[in-house]
Each structure stands twice: as structure tokens, then as C-alpha cells.
Protein backbone atom coordinates (compact mmCIF):
# COMPACT_ATOMS: atom_id res chain seq x y z
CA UNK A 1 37.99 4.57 -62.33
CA UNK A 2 37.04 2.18 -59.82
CA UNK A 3 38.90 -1.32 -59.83
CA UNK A 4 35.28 -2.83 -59.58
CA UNK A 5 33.74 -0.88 -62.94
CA UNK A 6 36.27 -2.78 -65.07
CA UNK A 7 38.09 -5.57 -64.19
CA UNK A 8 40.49 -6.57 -66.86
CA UNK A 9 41.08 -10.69 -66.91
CA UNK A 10 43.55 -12.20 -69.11
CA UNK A 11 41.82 -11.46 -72.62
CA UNK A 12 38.65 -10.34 -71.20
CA UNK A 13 36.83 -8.02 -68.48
CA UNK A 14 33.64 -7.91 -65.83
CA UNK A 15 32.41 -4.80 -66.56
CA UNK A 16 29.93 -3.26 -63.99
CA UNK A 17 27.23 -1.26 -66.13
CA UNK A 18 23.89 0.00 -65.27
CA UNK A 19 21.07 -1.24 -66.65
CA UNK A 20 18.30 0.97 -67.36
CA UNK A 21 14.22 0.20 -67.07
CA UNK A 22 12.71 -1.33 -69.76
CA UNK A 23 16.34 -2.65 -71.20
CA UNK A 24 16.48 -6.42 -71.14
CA UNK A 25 19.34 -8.29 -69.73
CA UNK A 26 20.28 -9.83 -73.12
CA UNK A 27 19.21 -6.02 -74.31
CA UNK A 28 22.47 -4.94 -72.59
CA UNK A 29 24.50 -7.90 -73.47
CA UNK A 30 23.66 -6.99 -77.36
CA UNK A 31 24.55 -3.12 -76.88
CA UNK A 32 28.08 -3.80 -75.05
CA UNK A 33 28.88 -6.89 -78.21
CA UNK A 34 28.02 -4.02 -80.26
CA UNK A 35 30.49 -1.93 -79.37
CA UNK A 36 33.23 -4.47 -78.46
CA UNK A 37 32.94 -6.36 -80.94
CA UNK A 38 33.29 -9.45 -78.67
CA UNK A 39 31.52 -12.38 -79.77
CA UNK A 40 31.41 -13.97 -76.27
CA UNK A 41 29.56 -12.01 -74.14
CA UNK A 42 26.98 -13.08 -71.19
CA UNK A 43 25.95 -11.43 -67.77
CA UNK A 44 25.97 -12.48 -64.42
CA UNK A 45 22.12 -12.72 -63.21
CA UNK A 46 19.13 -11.47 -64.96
CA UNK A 47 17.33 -8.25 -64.00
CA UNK A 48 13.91 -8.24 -65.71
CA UNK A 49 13.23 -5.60 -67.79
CA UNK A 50 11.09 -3.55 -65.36
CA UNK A 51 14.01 -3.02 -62.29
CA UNK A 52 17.49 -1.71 -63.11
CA UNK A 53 20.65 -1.25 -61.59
CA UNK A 54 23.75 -4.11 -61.33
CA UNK A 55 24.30 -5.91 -64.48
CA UNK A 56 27.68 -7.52 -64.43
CA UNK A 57 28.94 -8.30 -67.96
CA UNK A 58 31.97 -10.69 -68.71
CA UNK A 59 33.40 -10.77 -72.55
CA UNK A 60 35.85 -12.98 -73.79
CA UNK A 61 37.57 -15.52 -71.51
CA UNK A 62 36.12 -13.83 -68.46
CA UNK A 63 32.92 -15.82 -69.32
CA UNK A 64 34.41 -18.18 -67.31
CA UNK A 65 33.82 -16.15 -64.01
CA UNK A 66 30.07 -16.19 -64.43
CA UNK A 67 29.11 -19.11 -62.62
CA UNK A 68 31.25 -18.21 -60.00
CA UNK A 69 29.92 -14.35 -59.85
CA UNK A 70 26.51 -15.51 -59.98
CA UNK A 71 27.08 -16.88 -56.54
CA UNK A 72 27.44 -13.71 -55.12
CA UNK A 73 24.87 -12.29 -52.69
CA UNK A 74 22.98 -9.33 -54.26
CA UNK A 75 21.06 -6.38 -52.71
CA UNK A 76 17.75 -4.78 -53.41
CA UNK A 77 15.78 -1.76 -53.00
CA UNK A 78 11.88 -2.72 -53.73
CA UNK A 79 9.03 -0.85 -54.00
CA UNK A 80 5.71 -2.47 -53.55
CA UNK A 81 1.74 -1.69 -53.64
CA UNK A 82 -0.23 -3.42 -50.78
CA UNK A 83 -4.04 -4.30 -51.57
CA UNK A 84 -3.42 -5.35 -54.99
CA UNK A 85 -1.80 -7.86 -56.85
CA UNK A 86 -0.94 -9.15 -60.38
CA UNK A 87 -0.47 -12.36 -62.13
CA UNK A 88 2.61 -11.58 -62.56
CA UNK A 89 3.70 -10.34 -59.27
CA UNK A 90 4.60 -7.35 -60.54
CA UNK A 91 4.12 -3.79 -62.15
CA UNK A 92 4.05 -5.23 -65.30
CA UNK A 93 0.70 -8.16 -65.50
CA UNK A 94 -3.23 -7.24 -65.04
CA UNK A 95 -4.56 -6.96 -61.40
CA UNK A 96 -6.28 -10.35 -60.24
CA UNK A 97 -6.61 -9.76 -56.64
CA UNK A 98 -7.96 -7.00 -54.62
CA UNK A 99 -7.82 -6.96 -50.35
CA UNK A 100 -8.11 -4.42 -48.22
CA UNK A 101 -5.08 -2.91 -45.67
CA UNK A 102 -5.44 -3.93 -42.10
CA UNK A 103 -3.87 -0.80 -40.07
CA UNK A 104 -0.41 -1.52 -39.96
CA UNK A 105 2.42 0.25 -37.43
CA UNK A 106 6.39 0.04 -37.99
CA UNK A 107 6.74 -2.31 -35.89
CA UNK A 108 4.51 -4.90 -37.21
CA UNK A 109 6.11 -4.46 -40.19
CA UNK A 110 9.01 -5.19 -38.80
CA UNK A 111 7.93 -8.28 -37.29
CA UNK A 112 6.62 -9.06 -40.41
CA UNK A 113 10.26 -9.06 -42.12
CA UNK A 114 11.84 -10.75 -39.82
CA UNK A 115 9.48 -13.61 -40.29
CA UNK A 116 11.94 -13.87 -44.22
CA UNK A 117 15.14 -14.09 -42.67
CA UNK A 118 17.34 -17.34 -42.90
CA UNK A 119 16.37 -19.81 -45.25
CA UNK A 120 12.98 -20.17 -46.90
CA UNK A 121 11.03 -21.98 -49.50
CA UNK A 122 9.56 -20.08 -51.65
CA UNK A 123 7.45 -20.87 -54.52
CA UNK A 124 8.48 -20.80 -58.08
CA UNK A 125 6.10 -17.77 -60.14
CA UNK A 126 4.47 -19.29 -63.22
CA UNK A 127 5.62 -15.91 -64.72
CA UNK A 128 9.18 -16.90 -65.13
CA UNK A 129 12.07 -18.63 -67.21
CA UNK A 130 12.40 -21.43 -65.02
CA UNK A 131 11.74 -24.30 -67.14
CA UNK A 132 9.34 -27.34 -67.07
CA UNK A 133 10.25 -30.38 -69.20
CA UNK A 134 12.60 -28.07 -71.70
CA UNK A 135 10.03 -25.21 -71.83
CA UNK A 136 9.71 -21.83 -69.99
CA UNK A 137 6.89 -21.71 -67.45
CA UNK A 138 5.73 -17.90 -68.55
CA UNK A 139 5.53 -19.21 -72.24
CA UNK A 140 3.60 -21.56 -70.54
CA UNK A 141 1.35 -19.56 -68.45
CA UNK A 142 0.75 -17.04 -71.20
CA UNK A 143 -0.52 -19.88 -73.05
CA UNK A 144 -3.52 -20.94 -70.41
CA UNK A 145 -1.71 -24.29 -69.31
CA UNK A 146 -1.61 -25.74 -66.21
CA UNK A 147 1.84 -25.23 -64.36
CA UNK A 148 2.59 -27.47 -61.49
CA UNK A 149 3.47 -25.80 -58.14
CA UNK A 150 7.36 -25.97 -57.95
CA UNK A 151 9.63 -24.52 -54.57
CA UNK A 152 13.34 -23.60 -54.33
CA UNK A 153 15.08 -22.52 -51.30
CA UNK A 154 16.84 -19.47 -50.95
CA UNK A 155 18.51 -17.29 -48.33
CA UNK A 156 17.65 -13.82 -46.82
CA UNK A 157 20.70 -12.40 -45.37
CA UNK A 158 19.16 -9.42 -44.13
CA UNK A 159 15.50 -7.66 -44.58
CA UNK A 160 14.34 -4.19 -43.45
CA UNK A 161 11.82 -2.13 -44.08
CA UNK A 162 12.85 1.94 -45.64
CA UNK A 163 9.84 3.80 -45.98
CA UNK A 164 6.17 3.53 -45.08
CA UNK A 165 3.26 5.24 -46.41
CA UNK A 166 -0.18 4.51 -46.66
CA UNK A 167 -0.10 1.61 -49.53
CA UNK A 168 3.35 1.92 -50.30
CA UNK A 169 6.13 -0.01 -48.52
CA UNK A 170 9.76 0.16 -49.36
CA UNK A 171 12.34 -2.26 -48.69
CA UNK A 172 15.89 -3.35 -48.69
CA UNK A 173 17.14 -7.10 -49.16
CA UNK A 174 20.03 -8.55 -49.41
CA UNK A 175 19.92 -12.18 -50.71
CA UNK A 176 21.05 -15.20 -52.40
CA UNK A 177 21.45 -16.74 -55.91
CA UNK A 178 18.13 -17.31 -57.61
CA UNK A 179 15.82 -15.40 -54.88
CA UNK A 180 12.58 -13.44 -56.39
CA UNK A 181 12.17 -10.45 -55.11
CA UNK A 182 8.42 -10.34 -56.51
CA UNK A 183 7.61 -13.16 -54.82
CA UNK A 184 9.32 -12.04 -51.70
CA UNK A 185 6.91 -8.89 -51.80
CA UNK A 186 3.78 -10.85 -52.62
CA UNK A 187 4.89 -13.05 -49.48
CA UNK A 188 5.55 -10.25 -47.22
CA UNK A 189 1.69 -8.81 -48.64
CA UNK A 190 0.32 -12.19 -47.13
CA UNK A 191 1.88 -11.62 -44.06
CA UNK A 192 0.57 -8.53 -43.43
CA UNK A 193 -2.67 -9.68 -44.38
CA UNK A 194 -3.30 -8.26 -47.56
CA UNK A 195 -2.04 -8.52 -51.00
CA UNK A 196 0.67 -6.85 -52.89
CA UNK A 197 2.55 -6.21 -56.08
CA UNK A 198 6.73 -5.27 -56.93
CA UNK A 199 6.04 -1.66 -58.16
CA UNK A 200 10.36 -0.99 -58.59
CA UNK A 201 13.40 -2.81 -57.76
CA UNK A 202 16.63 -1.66 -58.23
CA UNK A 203 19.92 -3.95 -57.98
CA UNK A 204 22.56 -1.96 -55.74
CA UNK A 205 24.95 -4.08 -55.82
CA UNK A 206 26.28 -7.83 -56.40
CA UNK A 207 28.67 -9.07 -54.25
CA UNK A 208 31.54 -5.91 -53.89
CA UNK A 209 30.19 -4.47 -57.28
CA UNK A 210 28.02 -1.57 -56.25
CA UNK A 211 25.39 0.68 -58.30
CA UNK A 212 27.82 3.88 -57.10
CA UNK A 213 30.40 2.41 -59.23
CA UNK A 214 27.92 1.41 -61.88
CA UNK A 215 29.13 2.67 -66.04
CA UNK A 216 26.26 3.30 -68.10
CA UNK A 217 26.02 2.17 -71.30
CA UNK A 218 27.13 5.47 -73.18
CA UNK A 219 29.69 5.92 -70.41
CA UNK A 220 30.94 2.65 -70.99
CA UNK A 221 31.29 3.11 -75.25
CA UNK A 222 33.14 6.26 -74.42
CA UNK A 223 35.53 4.45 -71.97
CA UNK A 224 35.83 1.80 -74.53
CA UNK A 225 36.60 3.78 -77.59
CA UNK A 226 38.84 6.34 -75.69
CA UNK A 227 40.85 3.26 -74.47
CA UNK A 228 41.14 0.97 -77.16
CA UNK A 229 41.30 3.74 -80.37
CA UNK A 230 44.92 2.36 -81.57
CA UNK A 231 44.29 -0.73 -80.75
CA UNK A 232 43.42 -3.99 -82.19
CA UNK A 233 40.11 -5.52 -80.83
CA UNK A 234 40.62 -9.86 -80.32
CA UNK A 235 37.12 -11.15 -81.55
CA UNK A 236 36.81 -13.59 -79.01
């Protein structure tokens, strides 16, 4: 087994497990307490419950790497639908915009991508669990209230373009802490003068911890129980 699947830390581990679509992060984080029996147990980065892939997990007194693994850059495959668009940005809210596709060639595309790169501002969804005055902005937005227009700046360390085809453009980043993807593809929709919605996204890796080396859950109880049968479990 990898070094990078499980990474044993003085009375605790980073485990590298897969999450699977329609699993939340804390989903995960429940299923992996289950079967450690670890008390303390949190992940490093939040994959919403519509993508899958990297989902570092730290029990015990590795909960201390978190904030430290967090900063780690992380890479993305995404799938998104040009000429539509949701309130949500993605797969998952109602359609509430409708433009048509310019002709578009590979190149312009790529032009297009390149426009991302470096540092940019980009503006904070009202479908997300960034917070406003103590309270999350979707529970806010599903609620009909007015959100103000926030920003945060991120980095794209690299951008390209993997597949093509009629309405359907796939793309690899790589990126910083705290970077939406969704909005990222709604943004990259603009520029190509239409509108779009995040379809998929997959996580492939955080940092050195890739989705190759990924356990999933089941492999991961197996590991566990084959591993620690005679022994005690700490419940940290």
C-alpha cells in the first residue's frame, strides 16, 4: 500500500479515501468514525455531494494536520454544459438562464482559459457555506433573501481544456485553497459568450495524494479490520 493511502501520525492517520457521488463530505467522515471508532475525525476540504474523488481524512491527533493539508493545491477534472445555467452553478439547481453557443474552435477555447490563469477574483456563489453575519449564504438564498455580492481571490496554477464537443467542454484545473470550480465554469461560459453549468467534477488529487492511490470506503473497513483485529482501538 501506498505511503500516501495511509499515513500513520503519532496516534492518528491521513487516510486518502474516495468519495463517491452523492456521499457528503461529513457523509464520509461519519462512515470512517463508524468503523474506527475515533471520536475525532474531520477532512481536509469539502467536495460537495455531486463531484467525487480526493477526500483526505485525519482521526485522532492527526487533526492537527488539517489546516496545514488544506493548503495544498488540488486538481480537477470538470465537466460542463454551455448554453445553460443554474442557480446553483451546477448539475444540481433549476435552469435560470438560457444563451445560445457562438461557434467556438480549440483555440479560442484556449485563449479563453488562459484568460483564468494567475490570480483572480472571483465572486462568492449565494449557493454556498460561506457565511454572512454567522449564517450560511445557501440557507440564505434558499430562503428568498437578499445576499450581498462578496469576492475572494484565488489562484489558477494551471488550466486546459480535455475534450470538446458540441455543448460539452471538459477541463482540467489545478488550483488553490478555497477556489470554486462551479464558478470557474460559469466564468469560463461568459467568456465564451454564453452560459454554462458544472455537469461533474472529480478531485484527482490534493497536494501528492492522488485519486490512483485513492481507498474506498469498503476497501478502507477491510484494511482497517484486517490490521487492527488484536488490537485495542484508542478512542481519541
Amino acid at each position: 500500500m501506498d505511503i500516501r493511502t495511509i499515513q500513520q501520525i503519532n496516534g492518528g492517520f491521513i487516510a486518502n479515501i474516495y468519495k463517491p457521488v452523492d456521499w457528503s463530505s461529513f457523509d464520509v467522515v461519519k462512515k470512517i468514525r463508524g468503523i474506527t471508532r475515533i471520536k475525532k475525525i474531520g477532512h481536509a476540504g469539502t467536495l460537495d455531494p455531486f463531484a467525487d474523488g480526493v477526500l483526505l481524512i485525519c482521526a485522532g491527533k492527526a487533526t492537527k494536520e488539517v489546516s496545514q493539508l488544506m493548503e495544498l493545491p488540488k486538481e480537477y477534472i470538470a465537466t460542463m454544459v454551455l448554453g445553460k445555467s443554474t442557480e446553483t452553478l451546477d448539475k444540481t439547481g433549476k435552469v435560470d438562464q438560457e444563451k445560445d453557443i457562438p461557434p467556438l474552435s480549440l483555440k479560442q477555447i484556449d485563449n479563453a482559459l488562459e484568460h483564468f490563469l494567475g490570480k483572480i477574483k472571483q465572486k462568492i456563489p449565494d449557493y454556498s457555506a460561506a457565511k454572512i453575519k454567522g449564517q450560511r449564504r445557501y440557507k440564505l438564498a434558499r430562503k428568498g433573501k437578499e445576499i450581498p455580492v462578496s469576492y475572494k481571490t484565488v489562484q489558477i496554477h494551471s488550466l486546459q481544456q480535455d475534450s470538446f464537443n458540441q455543448n460539452i467542454l471538459r477541463f482540467r484545473v489545478k488550483c488553490s485553497r478555497g477556489t470554486y470550480v462551479r464558478v470557474l465554469a460559469y466564468d469560463i461560459a461568459k467568456k465564451l459568450g454564453t452560459v454554462g453549468y458544472l455537469s461533474e467534477l472529480t478531485r484527482t488529487s490534493i497536494g501528492d495524494f492522488a485519486i490512483t492511490e485513492s481507498l474506498t470506503i469498503s476497501e478502507f473497513e477491510k484494511h482497517w479490520k484486517q490490521t487492527h483485529r488484536n488490537e485495542n482501538i484508542s478512542h481519541n
